[in-house]
Protein backbone atom coordinates (compact mmCIF):
# COMPACT_ATOMS: atom_id res chain seq x y z
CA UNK A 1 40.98 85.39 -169.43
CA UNK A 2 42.63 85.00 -166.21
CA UNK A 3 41.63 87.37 -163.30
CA UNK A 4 42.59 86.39 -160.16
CA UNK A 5 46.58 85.31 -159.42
CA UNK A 6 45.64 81.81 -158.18
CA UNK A 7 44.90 80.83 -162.03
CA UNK A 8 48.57 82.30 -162.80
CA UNK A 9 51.00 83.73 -159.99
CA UNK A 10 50.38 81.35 -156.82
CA UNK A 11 49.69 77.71 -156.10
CA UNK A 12 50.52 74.62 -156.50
CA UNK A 13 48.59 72.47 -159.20
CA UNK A 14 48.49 69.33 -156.24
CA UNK A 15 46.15 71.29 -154.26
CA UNK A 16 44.50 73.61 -156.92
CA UNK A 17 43.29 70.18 -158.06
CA UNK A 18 41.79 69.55 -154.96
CA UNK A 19 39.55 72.94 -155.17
CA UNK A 20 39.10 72.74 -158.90
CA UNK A 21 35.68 73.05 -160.78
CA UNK A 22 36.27 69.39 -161.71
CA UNK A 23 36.99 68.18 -158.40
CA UNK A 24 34.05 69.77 -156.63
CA UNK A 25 32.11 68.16 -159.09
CA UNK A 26 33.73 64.89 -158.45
CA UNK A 27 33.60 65.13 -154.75
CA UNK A 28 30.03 65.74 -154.96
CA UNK A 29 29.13 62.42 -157.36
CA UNK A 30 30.38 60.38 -154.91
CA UNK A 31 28.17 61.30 -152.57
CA UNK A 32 25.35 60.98 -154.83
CA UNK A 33 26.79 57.11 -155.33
CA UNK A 34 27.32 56.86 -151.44
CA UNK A 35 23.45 57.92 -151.05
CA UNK A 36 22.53 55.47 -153.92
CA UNK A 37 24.29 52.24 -151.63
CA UNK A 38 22.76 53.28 -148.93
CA UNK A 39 19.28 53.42 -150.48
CA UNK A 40 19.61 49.77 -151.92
CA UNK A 41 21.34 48.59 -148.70
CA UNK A 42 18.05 49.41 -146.56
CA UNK A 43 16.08 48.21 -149.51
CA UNK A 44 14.70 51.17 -150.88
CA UNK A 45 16.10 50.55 -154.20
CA UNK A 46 16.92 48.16 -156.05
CA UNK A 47 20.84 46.74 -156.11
CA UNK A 48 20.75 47.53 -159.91
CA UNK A 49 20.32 50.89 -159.90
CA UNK A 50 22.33 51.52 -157.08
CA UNK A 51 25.45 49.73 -159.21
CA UNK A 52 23.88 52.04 -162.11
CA UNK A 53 24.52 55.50 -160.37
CA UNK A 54 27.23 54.49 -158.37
CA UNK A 55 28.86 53.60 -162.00
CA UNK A 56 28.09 56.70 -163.62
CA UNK A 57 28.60 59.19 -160.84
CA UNK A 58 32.23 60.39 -162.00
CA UNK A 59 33.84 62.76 -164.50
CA UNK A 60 34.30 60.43 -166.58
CA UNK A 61 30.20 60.64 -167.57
CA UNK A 62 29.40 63.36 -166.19
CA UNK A 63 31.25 66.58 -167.11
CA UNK A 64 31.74 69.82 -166.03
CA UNK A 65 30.35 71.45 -169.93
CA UNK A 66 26.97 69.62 -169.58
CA UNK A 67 26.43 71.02 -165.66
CA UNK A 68 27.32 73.99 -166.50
CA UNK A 69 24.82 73.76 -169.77
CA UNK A 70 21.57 72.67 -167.53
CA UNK A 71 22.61 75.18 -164.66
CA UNK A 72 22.45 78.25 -167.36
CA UNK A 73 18.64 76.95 -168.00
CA UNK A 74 17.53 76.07 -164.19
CA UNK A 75 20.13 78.28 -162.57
CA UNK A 76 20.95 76.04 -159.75
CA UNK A 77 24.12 74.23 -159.24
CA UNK A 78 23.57 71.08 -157.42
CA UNK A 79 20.03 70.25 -159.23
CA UNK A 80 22.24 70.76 -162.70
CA UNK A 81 24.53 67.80 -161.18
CA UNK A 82 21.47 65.90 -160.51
CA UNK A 83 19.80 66.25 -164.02
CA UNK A 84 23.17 65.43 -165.42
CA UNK A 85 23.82 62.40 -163.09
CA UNK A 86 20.32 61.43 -164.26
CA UNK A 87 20.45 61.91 -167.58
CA UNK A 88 23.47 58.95 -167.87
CA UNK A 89 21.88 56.36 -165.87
CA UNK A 90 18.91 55.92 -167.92
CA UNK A 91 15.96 54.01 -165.80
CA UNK A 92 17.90 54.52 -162.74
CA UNK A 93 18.52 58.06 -163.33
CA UNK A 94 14.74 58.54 -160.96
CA UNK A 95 16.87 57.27 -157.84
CA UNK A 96 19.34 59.72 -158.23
CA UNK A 97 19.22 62.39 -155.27
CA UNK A 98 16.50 60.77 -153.30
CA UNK A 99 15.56 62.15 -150.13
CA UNK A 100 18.36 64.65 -150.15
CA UNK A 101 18.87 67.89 -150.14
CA UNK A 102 21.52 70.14 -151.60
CA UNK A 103 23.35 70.73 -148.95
CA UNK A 104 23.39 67.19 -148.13
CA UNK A 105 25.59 66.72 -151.01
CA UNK A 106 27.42 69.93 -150.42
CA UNK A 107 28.75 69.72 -147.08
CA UNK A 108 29.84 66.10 -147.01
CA UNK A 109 31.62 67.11 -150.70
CA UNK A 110 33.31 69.63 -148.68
CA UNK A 111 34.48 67.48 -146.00
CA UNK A 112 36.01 65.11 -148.16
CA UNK A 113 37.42 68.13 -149.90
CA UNK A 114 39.09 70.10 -146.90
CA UNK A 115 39.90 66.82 -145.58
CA UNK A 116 42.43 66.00 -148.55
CA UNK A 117 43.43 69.56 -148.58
CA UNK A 118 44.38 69.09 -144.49
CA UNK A 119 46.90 66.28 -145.84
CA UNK A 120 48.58 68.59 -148.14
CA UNK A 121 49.05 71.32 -145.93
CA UNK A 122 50.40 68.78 -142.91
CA UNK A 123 52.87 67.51 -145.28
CA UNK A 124 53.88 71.10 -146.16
CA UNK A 125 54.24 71.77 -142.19
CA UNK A 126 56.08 68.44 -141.55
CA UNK A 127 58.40 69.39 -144.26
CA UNK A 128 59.16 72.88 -142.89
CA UNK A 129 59.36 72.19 -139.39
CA UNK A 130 62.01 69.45 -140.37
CA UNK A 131 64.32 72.13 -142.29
CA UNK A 132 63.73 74.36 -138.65
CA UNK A 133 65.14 71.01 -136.99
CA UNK A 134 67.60 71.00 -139.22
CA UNK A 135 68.91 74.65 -138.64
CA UNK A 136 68.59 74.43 -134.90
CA UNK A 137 70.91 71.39 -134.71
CA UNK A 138 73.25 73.16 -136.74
CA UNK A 139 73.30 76.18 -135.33
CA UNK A 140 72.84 75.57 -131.85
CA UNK A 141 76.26 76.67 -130.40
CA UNK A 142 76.00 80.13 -132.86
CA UNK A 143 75.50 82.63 -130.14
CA UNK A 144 73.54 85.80 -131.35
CA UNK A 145 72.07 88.65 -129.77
CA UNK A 146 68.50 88.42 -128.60
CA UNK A 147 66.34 91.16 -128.84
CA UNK A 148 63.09 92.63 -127.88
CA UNK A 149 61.47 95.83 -128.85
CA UNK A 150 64.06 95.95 -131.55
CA UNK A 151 66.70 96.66 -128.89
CA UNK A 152 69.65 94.41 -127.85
CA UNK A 153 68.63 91.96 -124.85
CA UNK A 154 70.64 88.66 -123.92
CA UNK A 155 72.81 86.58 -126.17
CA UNK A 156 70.77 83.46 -127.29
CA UNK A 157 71.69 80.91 -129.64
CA UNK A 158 70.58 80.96 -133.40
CA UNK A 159 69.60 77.26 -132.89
CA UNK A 160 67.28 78.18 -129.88
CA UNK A 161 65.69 80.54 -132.04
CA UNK A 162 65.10 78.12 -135.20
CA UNK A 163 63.52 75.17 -131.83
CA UNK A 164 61.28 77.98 -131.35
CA UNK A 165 59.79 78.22 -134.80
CA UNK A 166 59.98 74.69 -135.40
CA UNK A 167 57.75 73.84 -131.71
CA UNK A 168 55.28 76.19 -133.22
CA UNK A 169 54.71 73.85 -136.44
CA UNK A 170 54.46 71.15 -134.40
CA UNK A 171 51.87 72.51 -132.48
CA UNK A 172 50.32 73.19 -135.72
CA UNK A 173 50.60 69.64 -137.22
CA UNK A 174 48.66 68.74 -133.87
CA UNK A 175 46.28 71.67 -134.56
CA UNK A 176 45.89 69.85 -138.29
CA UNK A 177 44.75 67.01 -136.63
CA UNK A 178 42.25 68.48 -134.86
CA UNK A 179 41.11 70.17 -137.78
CA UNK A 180 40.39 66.52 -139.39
CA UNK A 181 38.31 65.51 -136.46
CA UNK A 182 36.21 69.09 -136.92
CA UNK A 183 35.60 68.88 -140.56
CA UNK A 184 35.45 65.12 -141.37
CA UNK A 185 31.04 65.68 -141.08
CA UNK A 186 28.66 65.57 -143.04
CA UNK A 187 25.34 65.27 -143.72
CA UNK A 188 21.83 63.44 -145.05
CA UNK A 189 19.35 64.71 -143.31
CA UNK A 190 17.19 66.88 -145.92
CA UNK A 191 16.20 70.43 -145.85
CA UNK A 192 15.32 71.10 -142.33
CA UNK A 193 17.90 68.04 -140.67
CA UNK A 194 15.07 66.11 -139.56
CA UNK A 195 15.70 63.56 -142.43
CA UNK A 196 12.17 63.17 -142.84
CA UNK A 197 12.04 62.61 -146.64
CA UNK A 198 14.03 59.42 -145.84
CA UNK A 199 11.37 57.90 -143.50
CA UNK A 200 11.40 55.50 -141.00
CA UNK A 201 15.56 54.30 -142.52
CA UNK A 202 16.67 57.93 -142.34
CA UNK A 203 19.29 56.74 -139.60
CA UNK A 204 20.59 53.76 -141.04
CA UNK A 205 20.96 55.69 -145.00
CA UNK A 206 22.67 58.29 -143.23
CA UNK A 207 25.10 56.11 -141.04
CA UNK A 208 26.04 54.28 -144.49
CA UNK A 209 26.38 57.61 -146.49
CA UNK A 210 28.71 58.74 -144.11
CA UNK A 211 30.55 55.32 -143.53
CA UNK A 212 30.91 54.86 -147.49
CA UNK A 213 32.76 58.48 -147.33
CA UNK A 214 34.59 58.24 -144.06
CA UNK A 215 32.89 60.69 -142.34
CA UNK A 216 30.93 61.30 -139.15
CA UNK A 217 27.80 62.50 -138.75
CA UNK A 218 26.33 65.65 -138.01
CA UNK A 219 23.47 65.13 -135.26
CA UNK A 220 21.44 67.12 -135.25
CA UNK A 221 22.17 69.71 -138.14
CA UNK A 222 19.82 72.05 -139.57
CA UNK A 223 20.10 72.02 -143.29
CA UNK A 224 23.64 72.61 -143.18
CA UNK A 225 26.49 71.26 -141.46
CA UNK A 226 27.09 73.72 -138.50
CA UNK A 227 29.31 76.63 -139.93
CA UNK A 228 31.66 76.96 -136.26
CA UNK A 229 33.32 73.66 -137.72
CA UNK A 230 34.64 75.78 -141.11
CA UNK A 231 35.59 78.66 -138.43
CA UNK A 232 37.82 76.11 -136.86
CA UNK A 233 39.35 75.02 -140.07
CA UNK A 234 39.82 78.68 -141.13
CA UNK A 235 41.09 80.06 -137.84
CA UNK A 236 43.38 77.01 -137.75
CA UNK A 237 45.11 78.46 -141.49
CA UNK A 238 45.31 81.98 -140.52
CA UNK A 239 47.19 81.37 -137.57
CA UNK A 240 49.43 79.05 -139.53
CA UNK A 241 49.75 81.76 -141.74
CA UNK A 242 50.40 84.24 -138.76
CA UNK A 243 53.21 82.21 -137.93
CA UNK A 244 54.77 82.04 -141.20
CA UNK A 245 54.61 85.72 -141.50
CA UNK A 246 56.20 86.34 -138.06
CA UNK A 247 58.95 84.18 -139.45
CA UNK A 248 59.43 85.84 -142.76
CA UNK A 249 59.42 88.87 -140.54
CA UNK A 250 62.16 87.69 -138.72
CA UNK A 251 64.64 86.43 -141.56
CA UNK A 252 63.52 89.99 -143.28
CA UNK A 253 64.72 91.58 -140.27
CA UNK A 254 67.85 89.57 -139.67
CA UNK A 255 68.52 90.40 -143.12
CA UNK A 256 68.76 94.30 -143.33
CA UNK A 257 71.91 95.83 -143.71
CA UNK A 258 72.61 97.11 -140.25
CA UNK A 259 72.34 93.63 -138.79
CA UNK A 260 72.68 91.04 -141.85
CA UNK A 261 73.35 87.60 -139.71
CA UNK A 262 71.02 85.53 -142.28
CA UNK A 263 69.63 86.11 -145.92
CA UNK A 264 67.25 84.46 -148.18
CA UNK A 265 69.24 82.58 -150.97
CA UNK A 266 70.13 85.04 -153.98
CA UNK A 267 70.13 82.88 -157.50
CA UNK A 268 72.56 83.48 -160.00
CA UNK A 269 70.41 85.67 -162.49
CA UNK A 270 67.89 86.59 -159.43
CA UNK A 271 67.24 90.89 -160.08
CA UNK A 272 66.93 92.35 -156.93
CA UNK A 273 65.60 96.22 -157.89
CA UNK A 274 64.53 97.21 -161.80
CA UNK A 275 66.46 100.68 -160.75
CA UNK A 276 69.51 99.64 -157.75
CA UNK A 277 71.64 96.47 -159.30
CA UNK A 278 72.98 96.57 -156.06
CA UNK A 279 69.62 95.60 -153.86
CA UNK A 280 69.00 91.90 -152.87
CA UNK A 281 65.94 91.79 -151.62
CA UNK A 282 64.28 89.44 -149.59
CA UNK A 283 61.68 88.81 -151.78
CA UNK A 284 59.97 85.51 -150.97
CA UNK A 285 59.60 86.51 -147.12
CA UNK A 286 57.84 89.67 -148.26
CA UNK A 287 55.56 87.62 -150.44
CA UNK A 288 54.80 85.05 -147.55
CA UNK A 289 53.86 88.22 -145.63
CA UNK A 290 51.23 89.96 -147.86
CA UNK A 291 49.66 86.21 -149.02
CA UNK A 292 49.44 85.81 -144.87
CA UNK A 293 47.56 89.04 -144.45
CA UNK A 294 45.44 87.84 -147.43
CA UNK A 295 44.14 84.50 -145.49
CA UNK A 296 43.66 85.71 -142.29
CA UNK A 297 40.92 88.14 -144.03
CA UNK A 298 39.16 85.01 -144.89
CA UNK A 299 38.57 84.66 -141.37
CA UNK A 300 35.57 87.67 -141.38
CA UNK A 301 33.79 86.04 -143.88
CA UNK A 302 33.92 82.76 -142.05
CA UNK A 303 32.76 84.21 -138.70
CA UNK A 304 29.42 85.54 -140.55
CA UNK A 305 28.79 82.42 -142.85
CA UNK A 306 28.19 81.05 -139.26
CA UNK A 307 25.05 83.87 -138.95
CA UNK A 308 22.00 82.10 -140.75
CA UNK A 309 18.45 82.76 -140.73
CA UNK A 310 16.45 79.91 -139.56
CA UNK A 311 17.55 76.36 -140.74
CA UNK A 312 19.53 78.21 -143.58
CA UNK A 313 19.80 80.88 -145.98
CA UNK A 314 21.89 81.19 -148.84
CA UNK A 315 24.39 83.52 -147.91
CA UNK A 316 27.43 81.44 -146.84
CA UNK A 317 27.22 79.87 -150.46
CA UNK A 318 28.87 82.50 -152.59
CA UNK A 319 31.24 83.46 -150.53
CA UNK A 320 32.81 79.76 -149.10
CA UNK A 321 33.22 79.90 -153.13
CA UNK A 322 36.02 81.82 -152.55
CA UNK A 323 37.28 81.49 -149.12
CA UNK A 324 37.60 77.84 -148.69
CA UNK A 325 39.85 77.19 -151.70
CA UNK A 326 42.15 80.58 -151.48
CA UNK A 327 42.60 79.94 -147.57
CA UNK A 328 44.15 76.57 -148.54
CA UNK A 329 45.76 76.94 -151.56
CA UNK A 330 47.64 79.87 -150.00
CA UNK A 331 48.13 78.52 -146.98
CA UNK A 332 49.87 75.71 -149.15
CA UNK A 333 52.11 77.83 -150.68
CA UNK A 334 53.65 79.77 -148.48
CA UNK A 335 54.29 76.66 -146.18
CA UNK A 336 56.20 75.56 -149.46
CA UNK A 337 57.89 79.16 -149.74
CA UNK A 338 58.75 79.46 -146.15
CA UNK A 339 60.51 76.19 -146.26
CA UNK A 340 62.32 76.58 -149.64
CA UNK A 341 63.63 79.78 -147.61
CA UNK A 342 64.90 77.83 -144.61
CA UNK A 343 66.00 74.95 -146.54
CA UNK A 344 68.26 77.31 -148.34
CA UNK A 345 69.14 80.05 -145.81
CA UNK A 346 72.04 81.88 -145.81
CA UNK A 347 73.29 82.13 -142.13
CA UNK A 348 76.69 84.51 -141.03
CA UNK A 349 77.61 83.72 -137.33
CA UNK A 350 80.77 86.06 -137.49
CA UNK A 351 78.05 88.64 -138.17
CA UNK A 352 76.31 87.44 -135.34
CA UNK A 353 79.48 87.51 -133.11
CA UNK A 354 80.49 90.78 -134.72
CA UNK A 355 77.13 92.55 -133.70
CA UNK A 356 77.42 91.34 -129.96
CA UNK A 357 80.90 93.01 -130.06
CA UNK A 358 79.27 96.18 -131.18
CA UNK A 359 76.98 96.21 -128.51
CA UNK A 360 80.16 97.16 -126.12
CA UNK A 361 79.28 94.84 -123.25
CA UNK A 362 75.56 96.24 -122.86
CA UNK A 363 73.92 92.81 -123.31
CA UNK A 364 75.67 91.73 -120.50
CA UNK A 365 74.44 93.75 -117.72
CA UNK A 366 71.93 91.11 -116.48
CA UNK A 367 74.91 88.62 -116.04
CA UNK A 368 76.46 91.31 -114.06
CA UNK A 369 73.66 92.17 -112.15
CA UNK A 370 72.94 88.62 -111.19
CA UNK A 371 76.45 88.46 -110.17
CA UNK A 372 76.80 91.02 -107.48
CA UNK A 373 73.61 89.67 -106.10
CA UNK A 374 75.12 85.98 -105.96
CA UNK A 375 78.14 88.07 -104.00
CA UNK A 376 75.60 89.85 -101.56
CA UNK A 377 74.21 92.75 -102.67
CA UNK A 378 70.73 93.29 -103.22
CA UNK A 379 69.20 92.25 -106.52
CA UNK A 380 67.49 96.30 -106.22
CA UNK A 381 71.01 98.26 -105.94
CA UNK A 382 72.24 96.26 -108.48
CA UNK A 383 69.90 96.91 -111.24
CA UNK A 384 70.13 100.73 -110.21
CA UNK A 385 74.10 100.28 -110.60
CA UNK A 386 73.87 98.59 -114.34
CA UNK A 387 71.33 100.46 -115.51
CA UNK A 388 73.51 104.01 -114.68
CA UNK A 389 76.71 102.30 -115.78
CA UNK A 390 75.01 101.24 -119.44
CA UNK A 391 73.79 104.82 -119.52
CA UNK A 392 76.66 106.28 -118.77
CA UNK A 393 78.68 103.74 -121.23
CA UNK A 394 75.95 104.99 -123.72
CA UNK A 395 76.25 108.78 -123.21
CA UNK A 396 80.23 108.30 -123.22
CA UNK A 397 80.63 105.68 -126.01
CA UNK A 398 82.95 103.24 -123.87
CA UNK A 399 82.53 99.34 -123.41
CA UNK A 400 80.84 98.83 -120.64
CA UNK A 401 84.25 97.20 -119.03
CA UNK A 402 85.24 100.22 -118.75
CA UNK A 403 82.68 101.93 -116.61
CA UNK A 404 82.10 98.38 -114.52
CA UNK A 405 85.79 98.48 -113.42
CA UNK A 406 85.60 101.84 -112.33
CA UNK A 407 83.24 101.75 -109.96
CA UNK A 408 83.88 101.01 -106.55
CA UNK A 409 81.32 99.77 -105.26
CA UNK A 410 81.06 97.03 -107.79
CA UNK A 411 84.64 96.33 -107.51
CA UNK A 412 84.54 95.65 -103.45
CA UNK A 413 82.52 92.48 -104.67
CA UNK A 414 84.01 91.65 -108.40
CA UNK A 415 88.00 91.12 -109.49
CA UNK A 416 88.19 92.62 -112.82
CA UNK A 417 88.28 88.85 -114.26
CA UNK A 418 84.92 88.40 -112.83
CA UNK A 419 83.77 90.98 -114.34
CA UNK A 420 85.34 90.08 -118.25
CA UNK A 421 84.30 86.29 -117.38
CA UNK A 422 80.68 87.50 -117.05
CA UNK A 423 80.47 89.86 -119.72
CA UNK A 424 81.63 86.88 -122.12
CA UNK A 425 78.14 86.25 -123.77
CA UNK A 426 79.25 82.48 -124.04
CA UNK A 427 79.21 82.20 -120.63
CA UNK A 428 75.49 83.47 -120.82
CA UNK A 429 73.60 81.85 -122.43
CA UNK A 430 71.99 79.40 -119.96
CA UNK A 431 70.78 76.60 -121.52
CA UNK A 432 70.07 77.16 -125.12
CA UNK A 433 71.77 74.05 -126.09
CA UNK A 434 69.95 71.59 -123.86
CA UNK A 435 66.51 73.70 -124.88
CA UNK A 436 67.52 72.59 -128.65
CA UNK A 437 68.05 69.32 -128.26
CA UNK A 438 64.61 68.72 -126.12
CA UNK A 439 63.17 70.51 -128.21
CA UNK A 440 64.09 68.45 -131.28
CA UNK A 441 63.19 65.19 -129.33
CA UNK A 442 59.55 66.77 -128.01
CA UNK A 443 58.79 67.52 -132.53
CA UNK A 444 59.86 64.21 -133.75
């Protein structure tokens, strides 16, 4: 029975792999082997039985049915691994686990987990912040109306608004990175992090353990690898996911009916309402949304895993069950929604045009204002001047041409062509265009 929409709703199966039952398991065997080289390396064991276990710690022997069968009798997870690791290396099997402790084994399982699932999610951010590059450079000349607080502002460009989103991924890509530095650690230095059931080697094992994976070491750790490194890694996907939904937010926006300059792509048997055949809804931005809200609530969790008594308790255990692998599996798929959106976005610049023309001249008033103060006046008076002329072209419903032209002290500095010439929004715009292009030449 299927519960939770992960097993049949969301995801990809590349990185559901990563965080399956079977993978953990995997993940975790190979530490077991790296722990099993090291041990011979030093000479603690012998070079067969290191070759034994390092043989037999995969899948392929040891399954997910018979750990799950000696857990149900001892009723602990990593010790059922070890029994069943032991069980199919005969002799060697006593080698298995030696010196270590769970958590040992967990943590640098996890590492080498997260740290695959860090490539998948960097390709999905490469990916999208290409189709943003790709949008900017095309649309770079489409002038649009800016606007904060939901209100009209300045013209910008459409382009300059797609170099914005697509600067963001690239500081996330670099963010990635940094991620892979904070989680690539791990861990063999027993219960307390002394590493005193590994004796006088305990160094050297744990320096090969970790070289064998790929991994630094933690020094010094307590039992567990320290927990601010996961708040990193889980920060770093909610804020990914932040941005996403700010730019679903923004294409949802853009795509209401009383502005309607872009739209998510509408297939041919796509069903917009069960009730209104007329509705197309922007569906797949609304989903990026809600699955956004949904990882960055994996962030409170993560903050109080950090919280342990002592060395360690056990109370991070259960619940990095479920944050780790929903915070990247989501965070996965909505970096592969968000760019199937952009990739195939529907974009109207004589809707963008037509909107500035509705605006009457109002978005203009800076470039006037900025105008008289070139010609003299003081940059005060001349805010005080626009901002009664756009009420008054408000209250009376004119263009602001209209009022401009009619007053006299703004005409004593400005010819009426002045005045049209500036309240052409191609002529302000500033440099949108150049911004585009460095920007596209700063993400590659």
């Amino acid at each position: 029975m299927n519960v939770c929409p992960l097993d049949f709703r969301y995801g990809r199966e590349e990185i559901k792999k990563i965080f399956s039952e079977e993978a953990r398991l995997s993940y975790q065997l190979k530490v077991e082997a790296a722990l099993a080289k090291a041990h011979a390396a030093v000479g603690n064991i012998a070079e067969k039985h290191a070759k034994k276990i390092a043989e037999k710690a995969n899948v392929k022997y040891v399954n997910v049915e018979r750990v799950r069968e000696i857990e149900k009798e001892i009723h602990h997870d990593v010790m059922a691994m070890v029994k069943a690791l032991a069980e199919v290396c005969g002799e060697s099997g006593k080698y298995v686990h030696l010196g270590a402790t769970s958590y040992d084994i967990v943590d640098s399982a996890n590492a080498l987990q997260m740290r695959d699932g860090l490539d998948i999610i960097e390709n999905g951010i490469v990916a999208l912040k290409k189709s943003l590059a790709s949008l900017a450079e095309k649309y770079k000349d489409a002038i649009m109306l800016g606007r904060t607080h939901g209100q009209h502002a300045l013209p910008i460009t459409f382009g300059l608004k797609m170099a914005v989103f697509a600067s963001e991924m690239e500081r996330h890509r670099k963010r990635i990175q940094q991620c892979k530095e904070e989680i690539c650690v791990g861990k063999m230095s027993g219960a307390v992090g002394s590493g005193a059931a590994m004796g006088e080697k305990f160094f050297e094992i744990q320096e090969k353990v970790m070289n064998e994976l790929g991994l630094k070491a933690e020094i010094p750790s307590t039992q567990i690898v320290g927990r601010d490194r996961y708040i990193f890694v889980i920060s770093t996907l909610s804020n990914i996911a932040t941005s996403l939904e700010k730019f679903a937010t923004e294409v949802r926006n853009l795509q209401r009916n009383e502005i309607g300059e872009v739209a998510e792509a509408f297939e041919k048997k796509q069903v917009g309402s069960s009730t209104m055949p007329h509705k197309r809804n922007p569906i797949i931005c609304e989903q990026i949304c809600g699955l956004a809200r949904v990882i960055r609530s994996m962030l409170l969790p993560a903050w109080e895993n950090a919280i342990q008594w002592h060395e360690r308790d056990l109370c991070n255990s259960s619940s990095e069950r479920f944050i780790i692998p929903h915070a990247f599996i989501l965070t996965d798929w909505i970096l592969v929604q968000m760019e199937k959106v952009f990739s195939n976005l529907e974009v109207y610049p004589e809707k963008m045009k037509e909107n500035i023309e509705k605006s009457k001249g109002l978005p203009l008033s800076e470039a006037i204002m900025m105008l008289l103060v070139k010609k003299g006046m003081s940059r005060q008076e001349a805010h005080e001047i626009l901002r009664i002329s756009s009420l008054k072209a408000i209250k009376e419903e004119k263009h602001l041409r209209e009022i401009l032209t009619k007053n006299e002290k703004i005409l004593s500095l400005l010819t009426e062509k002045e005045i049209e010439d500036a309240l052409n929004p191609e002529n302000y715009i500033g440099e949108a265009k150049k911004l585009v292009e460095m920007t596209l030449k700063n993400i590659k």
